[in-house]
N, C-alpha and C. Protein backbone atom coordinates (compact mmCIF):
# COMPACT_ATOMS: atom_id res chain seq x y z
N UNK A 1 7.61 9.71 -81.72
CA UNK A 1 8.09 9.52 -80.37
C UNK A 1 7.07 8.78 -79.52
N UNK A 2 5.78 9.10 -79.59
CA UNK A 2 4.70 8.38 -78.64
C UNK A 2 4.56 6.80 -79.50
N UNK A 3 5.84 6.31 -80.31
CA UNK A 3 5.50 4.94 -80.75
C UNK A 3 6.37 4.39 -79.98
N UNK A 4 7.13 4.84 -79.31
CA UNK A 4 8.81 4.42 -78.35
C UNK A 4 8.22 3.83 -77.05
N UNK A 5 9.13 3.10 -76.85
CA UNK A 5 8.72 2.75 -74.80
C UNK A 5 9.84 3.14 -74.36
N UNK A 6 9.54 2.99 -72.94
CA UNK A 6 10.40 3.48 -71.65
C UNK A 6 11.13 2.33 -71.37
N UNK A 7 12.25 2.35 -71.58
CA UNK A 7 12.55 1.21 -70.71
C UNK A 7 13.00 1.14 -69.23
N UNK A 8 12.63 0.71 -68.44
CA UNK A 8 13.72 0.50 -67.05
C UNK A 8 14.38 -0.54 -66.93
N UNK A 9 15.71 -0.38 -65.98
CA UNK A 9 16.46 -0.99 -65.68
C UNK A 9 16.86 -1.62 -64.47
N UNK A 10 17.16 -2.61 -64.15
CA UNK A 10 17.56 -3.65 -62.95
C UNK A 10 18.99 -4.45 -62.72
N UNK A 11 19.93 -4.23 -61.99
CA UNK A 11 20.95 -4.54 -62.35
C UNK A 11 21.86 -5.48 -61.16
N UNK A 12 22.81 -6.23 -61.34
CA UNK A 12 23.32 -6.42 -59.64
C UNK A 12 24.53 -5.08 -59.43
N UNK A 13 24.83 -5.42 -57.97
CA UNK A 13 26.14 -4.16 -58.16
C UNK A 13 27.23 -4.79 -58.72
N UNK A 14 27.56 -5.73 -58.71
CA UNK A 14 28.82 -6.81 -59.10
C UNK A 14 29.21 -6.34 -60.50
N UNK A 15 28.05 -5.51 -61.00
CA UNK A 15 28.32 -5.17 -62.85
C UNK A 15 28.12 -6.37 -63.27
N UNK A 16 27.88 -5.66 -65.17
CA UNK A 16 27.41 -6.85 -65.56
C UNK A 16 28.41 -7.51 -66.56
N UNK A 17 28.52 -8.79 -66.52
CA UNK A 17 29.51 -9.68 -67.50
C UNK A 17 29.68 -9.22 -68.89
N UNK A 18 30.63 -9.43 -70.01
CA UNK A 18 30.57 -8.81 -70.99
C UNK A 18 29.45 -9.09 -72.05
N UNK A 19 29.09 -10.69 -71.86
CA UNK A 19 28.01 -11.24 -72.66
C UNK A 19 26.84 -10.47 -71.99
N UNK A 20 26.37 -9.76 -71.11
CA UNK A 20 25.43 -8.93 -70.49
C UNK A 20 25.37 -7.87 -71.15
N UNK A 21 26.41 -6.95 -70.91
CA UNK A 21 26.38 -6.02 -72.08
C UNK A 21 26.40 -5.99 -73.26
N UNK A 22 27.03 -6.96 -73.97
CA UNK A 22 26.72 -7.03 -75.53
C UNK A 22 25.01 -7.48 -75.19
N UNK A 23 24.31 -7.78 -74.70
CA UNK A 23 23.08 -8.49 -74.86
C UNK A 23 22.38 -7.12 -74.37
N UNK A 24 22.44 -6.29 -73.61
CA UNK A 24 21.69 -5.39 -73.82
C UNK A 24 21.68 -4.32 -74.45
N UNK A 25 23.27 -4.50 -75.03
CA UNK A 25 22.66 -2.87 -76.29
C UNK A 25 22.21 -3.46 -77.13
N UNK A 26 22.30 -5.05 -77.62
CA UNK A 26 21.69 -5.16 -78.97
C UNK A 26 20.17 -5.48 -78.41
N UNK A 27 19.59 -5.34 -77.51
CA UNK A 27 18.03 -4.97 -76.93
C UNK A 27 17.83 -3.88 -76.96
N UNK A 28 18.52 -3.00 -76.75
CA UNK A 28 18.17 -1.57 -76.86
C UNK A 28 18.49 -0.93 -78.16
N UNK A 29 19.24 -1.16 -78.73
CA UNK A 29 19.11 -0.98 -80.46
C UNK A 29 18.11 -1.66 -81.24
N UNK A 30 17.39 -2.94 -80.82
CA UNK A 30 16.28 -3.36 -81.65
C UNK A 30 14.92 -2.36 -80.77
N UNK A 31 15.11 -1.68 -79.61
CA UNK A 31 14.07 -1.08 -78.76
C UNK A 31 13.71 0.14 -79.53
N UNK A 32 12.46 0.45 -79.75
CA UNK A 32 12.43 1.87 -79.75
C UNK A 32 12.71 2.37 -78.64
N UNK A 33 13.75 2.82 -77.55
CA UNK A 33 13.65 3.37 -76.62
C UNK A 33 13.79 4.88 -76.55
N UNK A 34 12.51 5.12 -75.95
CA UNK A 34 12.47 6.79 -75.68
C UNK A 34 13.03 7.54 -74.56
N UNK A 35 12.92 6.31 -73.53
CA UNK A 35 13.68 6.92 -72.47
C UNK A 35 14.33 5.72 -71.66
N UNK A 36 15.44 6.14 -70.72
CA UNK A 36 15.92 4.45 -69.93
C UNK A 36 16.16 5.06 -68.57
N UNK A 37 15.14 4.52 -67.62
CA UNK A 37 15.41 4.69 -66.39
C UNK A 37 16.04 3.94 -65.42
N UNK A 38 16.70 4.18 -64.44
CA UNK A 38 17.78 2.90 -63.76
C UNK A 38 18.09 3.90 -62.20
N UNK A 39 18.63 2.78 -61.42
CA UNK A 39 18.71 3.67 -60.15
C UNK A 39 20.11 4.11 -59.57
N UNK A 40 21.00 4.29 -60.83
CA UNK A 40 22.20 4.68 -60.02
C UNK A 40 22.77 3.88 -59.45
N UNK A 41 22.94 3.06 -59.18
CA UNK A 41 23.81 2.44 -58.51
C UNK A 41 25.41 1.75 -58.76
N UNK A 42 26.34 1.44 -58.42
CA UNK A 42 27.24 0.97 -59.05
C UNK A 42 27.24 -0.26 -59.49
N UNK A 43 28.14 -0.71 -60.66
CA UNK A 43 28.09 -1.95 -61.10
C UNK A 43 26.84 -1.77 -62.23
N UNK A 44 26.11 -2.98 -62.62
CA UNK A 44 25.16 -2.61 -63.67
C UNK A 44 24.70 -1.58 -64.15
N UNK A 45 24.11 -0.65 -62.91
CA UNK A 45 23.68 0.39 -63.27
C UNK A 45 24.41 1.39 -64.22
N UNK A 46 25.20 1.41 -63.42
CA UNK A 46 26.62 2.37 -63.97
C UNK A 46 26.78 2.13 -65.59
N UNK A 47 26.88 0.86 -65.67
CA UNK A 47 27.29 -0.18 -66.96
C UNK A 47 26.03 0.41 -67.84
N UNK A 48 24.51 -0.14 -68.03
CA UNK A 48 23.99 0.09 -68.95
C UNK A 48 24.06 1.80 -69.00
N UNK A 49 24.31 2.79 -68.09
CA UNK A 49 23.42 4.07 -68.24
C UNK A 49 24.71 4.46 -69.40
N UNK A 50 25.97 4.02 -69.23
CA UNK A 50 26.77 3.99 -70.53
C UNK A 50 26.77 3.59 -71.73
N UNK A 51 25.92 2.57 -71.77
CA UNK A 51 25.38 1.70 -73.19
C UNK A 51 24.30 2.86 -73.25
N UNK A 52 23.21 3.17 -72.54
CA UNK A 52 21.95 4.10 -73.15
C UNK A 52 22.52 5.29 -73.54
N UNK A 53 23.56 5.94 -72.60
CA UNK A 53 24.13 7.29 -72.97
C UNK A 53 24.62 7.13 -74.81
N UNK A 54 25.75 6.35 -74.86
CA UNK A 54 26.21 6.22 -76.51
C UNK A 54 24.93 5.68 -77.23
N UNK A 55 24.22 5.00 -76.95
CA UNK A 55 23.31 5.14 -77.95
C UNK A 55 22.33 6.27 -78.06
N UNK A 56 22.59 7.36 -77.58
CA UNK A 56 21.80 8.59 -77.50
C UNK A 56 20.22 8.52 -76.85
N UNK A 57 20.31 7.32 -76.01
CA UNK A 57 18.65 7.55 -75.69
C UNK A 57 18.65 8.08 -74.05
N UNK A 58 17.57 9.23 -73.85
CA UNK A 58 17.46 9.60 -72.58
C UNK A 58 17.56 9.19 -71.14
N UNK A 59 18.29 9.61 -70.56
CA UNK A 59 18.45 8.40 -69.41
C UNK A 59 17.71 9.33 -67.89
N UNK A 60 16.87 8.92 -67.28
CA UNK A 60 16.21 9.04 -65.65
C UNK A 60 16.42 8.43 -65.08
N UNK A 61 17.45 9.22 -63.93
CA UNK A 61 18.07 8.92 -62.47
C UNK A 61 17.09 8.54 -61.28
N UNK A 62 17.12 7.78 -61.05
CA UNK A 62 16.10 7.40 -59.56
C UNK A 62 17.48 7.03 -58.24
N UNK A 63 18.29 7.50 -57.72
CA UNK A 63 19.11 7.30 -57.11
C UNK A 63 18.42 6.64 -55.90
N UNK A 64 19.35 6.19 -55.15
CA UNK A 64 18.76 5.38 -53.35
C UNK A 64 19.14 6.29 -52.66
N UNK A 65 19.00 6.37 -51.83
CA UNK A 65 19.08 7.06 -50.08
C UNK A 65 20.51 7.20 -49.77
N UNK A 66 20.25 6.01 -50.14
CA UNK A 66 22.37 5.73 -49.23
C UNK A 66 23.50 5.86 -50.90
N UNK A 67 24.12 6.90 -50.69
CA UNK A 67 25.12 7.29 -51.31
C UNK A 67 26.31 6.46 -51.32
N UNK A 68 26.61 5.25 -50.34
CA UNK A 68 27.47 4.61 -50.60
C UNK A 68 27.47 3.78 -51.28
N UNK A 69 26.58 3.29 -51.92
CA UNK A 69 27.12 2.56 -53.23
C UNK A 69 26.32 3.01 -54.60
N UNK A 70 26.18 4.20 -54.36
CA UNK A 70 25.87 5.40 -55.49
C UNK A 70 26.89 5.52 -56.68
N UNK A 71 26.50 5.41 -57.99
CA UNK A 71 27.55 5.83 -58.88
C UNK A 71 27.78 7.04 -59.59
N UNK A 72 26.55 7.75 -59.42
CA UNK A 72 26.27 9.55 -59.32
C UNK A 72 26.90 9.44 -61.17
N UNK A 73 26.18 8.54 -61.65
CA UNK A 73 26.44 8.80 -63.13
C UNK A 73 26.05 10.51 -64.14
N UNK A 74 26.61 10.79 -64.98
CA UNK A 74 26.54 11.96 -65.23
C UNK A 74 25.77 11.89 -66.75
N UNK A 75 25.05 13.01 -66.96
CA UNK A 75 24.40 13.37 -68.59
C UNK A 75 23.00 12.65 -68.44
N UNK A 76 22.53 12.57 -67.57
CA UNK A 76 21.26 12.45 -67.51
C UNK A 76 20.03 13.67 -68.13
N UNK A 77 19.30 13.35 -68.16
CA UNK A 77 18.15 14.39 -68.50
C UNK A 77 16.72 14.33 -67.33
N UNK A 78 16.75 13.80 -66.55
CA UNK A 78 16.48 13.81 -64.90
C UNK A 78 16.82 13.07 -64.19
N UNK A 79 16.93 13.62 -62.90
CA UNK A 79 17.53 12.89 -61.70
C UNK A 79 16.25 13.61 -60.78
N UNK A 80 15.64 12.61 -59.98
CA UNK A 80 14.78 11.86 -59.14
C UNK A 80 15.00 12.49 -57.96
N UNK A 81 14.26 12.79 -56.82
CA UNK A 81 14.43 12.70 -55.69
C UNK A 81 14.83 11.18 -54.96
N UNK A 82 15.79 11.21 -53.96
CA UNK A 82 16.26 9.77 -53.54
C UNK A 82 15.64 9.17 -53.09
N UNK A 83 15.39 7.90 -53.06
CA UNK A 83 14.26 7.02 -51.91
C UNK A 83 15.01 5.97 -51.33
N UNK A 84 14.47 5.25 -50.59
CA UNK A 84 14.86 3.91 -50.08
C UNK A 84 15.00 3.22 -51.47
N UNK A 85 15.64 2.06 -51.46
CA UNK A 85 15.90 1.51 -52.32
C UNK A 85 14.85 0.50 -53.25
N UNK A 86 13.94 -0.19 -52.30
CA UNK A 86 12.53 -0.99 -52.79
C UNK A 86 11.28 0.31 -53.27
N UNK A 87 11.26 1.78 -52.47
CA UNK A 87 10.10 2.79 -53.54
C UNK A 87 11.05 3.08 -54.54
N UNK A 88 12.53 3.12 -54.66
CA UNK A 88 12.70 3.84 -56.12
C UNK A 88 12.84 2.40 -57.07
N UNK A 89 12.85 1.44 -56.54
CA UNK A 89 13.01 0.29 -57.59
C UNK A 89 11.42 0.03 -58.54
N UNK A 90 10.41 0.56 -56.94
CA UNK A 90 9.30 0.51 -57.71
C UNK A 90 8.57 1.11 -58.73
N UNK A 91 9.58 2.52 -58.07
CA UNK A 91 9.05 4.05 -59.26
C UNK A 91 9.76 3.75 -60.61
N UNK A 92 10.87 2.79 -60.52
CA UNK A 92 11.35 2.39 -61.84
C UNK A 92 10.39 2.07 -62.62
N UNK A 93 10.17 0.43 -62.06
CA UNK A 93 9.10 -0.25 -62.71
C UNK A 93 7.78 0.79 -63.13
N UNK A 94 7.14 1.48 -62.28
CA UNK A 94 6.22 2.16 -62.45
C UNK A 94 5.92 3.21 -63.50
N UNK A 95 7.47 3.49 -63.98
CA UNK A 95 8.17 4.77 -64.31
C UNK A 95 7.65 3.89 -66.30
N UNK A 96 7.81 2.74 -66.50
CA UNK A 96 8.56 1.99 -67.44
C UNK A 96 7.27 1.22 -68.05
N UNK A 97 7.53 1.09 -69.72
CA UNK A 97 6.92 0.19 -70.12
C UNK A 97 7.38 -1.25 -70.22
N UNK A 98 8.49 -1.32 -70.10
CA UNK A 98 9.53 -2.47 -70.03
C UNK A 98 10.33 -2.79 -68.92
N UNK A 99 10.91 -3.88 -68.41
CA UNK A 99 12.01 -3.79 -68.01
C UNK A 99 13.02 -5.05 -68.28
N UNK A 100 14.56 -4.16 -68.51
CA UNK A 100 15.30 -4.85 -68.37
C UNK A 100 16.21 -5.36 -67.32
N UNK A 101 16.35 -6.67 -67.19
CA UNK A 101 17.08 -6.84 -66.10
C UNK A 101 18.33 -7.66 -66.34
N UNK A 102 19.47 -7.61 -65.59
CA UNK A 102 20.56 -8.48 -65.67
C UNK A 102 21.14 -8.65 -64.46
N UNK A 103 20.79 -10.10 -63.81
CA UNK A 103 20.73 -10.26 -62.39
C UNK A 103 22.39 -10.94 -62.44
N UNK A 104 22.82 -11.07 -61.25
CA UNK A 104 24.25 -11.78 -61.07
C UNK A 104 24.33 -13.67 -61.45
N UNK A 105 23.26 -14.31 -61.22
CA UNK A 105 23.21 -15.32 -61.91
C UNK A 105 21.71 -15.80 -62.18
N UNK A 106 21.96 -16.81 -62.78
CA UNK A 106 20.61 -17.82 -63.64
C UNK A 106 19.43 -18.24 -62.66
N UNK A 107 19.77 -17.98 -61.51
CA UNK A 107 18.64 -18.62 -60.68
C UNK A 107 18.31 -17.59 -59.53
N UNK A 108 16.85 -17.34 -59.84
CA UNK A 108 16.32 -16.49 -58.96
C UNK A 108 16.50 -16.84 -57.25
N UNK A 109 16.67 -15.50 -56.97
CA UNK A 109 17.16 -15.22 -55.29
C UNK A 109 16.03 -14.67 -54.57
N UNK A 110 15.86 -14.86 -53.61
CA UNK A 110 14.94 -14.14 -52.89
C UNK A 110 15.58 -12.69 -51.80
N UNK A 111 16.73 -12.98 -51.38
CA UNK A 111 17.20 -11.71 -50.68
C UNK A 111 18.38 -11.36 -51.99
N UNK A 112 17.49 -10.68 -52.98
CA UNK A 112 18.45 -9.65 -53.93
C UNK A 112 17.28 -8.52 -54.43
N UNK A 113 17.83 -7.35 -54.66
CA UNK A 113 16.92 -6.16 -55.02
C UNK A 113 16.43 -6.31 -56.48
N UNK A 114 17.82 -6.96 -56.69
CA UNK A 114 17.41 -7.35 -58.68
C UNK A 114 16.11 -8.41 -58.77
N UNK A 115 16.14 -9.39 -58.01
CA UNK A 115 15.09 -10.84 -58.64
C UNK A 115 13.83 -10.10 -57.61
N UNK A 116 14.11 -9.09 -56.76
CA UNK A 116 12.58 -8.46 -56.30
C UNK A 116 12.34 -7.62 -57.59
N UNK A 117 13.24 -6.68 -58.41
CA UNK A 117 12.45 -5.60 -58.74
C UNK A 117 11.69 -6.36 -60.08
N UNK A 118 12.04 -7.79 -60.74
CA UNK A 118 11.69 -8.89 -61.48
C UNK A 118 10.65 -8.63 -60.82
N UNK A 119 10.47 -9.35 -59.90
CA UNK A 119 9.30 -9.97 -59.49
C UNK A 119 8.44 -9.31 -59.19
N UNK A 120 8.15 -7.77 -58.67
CA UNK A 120 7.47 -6.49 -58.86
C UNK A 120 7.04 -6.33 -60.48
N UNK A 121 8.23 -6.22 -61.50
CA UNK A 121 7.45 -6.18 -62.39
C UNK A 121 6.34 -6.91 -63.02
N UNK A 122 6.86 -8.89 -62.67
CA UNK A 122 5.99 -9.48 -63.48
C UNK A 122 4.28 -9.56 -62.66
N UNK A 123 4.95 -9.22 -61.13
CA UNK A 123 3.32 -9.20 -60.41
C UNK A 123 2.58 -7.92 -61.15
N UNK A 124 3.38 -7.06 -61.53
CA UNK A 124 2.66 -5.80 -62.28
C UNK A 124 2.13 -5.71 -64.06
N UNK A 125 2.68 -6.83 -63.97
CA UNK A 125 2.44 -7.18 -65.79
C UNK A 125 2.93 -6.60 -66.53
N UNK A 126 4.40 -6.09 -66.30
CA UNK A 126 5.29 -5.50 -67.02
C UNK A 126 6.08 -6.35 -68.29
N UNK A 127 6.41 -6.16 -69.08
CA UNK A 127 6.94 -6.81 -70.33
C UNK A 127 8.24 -6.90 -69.58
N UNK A 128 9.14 -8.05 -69.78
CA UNK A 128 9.99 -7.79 -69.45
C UNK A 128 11.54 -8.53 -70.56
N UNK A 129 12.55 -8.66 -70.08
CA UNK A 129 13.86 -9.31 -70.64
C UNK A 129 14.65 -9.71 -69.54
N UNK A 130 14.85 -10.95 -69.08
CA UNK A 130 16.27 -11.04 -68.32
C UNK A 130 17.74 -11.47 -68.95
N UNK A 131 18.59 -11.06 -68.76
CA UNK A 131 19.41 -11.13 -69.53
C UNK A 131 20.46 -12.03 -68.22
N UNK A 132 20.74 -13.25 -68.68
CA UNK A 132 21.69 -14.34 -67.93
C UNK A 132 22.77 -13.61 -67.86
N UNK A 133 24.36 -14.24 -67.14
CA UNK A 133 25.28 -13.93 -67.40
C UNK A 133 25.97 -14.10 -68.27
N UNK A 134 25.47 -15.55 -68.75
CA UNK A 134 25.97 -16.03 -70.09
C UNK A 134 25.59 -15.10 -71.48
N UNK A 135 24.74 -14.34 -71.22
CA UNK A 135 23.96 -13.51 -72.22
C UNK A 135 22.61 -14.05 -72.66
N UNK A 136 22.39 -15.16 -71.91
CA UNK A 136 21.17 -15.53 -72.67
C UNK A 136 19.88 -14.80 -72.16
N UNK A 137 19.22 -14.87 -73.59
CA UNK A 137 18.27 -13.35 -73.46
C UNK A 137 17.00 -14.15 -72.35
N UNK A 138 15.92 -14.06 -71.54
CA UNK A 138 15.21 -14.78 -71.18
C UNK A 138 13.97 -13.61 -71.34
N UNK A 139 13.00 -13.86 -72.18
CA UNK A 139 12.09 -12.78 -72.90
C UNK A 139 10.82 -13.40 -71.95
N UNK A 140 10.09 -11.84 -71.72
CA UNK A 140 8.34 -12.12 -71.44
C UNK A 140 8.01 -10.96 -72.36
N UNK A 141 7.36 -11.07 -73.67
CA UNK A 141 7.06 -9.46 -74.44
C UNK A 141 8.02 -8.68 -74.27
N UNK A 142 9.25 -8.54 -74.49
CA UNK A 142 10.09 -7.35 -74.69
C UNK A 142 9.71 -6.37 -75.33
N UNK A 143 9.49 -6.23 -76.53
CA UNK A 143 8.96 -5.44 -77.63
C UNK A 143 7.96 -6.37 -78.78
């Protein structure tokens, strides 16, 4: 088990395209993942914590503040005290040896929570994966 990483997760709310999801369980089936943390939210979030759930790997809730666009996903193995949305994106990253992300499109944004919590990770030197809409994988050290 201490050979596994953590992964975290980054998502838009829009959910993610189908080539998104086929592209991240077959990342998380080549992952040792020990645990997958993500913040609740609807749309992506919602989406992978269902891909980590069937593949049996542990999932940690970091929910936001604001419950309205909360997806209060279920079968977790912790759930977080709530934060604003930029400290729990960070406690993700922080939380994680990895992260995965699957932003709404190919070109980084500056007012989106997804291409910040990117950009938190790579200022943090986090390994990361972005995963396009098209599915294309966009790797810094994944595994």
């Amino acid at each position: 088990m201490s050979d596994g990483i953590v992964v975290g997760f980054t998502g838009t709310q829009q959910g993610m395209t189908e080539q998104q999801k086929q592209a991240v369980e077959a990342l998380l089936r080549e992952s040792s993942a020990v645990a997958f943390h993500h913040g609740d939210c609807i749309g992506a979030d919602a989406d992978a914590h269902g891909i980590a759930i069937g593949l049996g790997i542990p999932v940690h809730i970091h929910p936001p503040r604001y419950s309205s666009k909360r997806a209060f996903c279920k079968g977790a193995v912790a759930v977080y005290g709530v934060r604003d949305y930029l400290d729990r994106n960070h406690d993700i990253v922080n939380a994680s040896g990895v992260i995965l992300a699957t932003p709404k499109g190919d070109i980084e944004e500056l007012r989106s929570g997804t291409w910040a919590t990117i950009r938190y990770a790579r200022r943090d030197g986090r390994r990361l994966a972005v995963v396009c809409p098209s599915g294309e994988i966009r790797r810094k050290n994944w595994v």
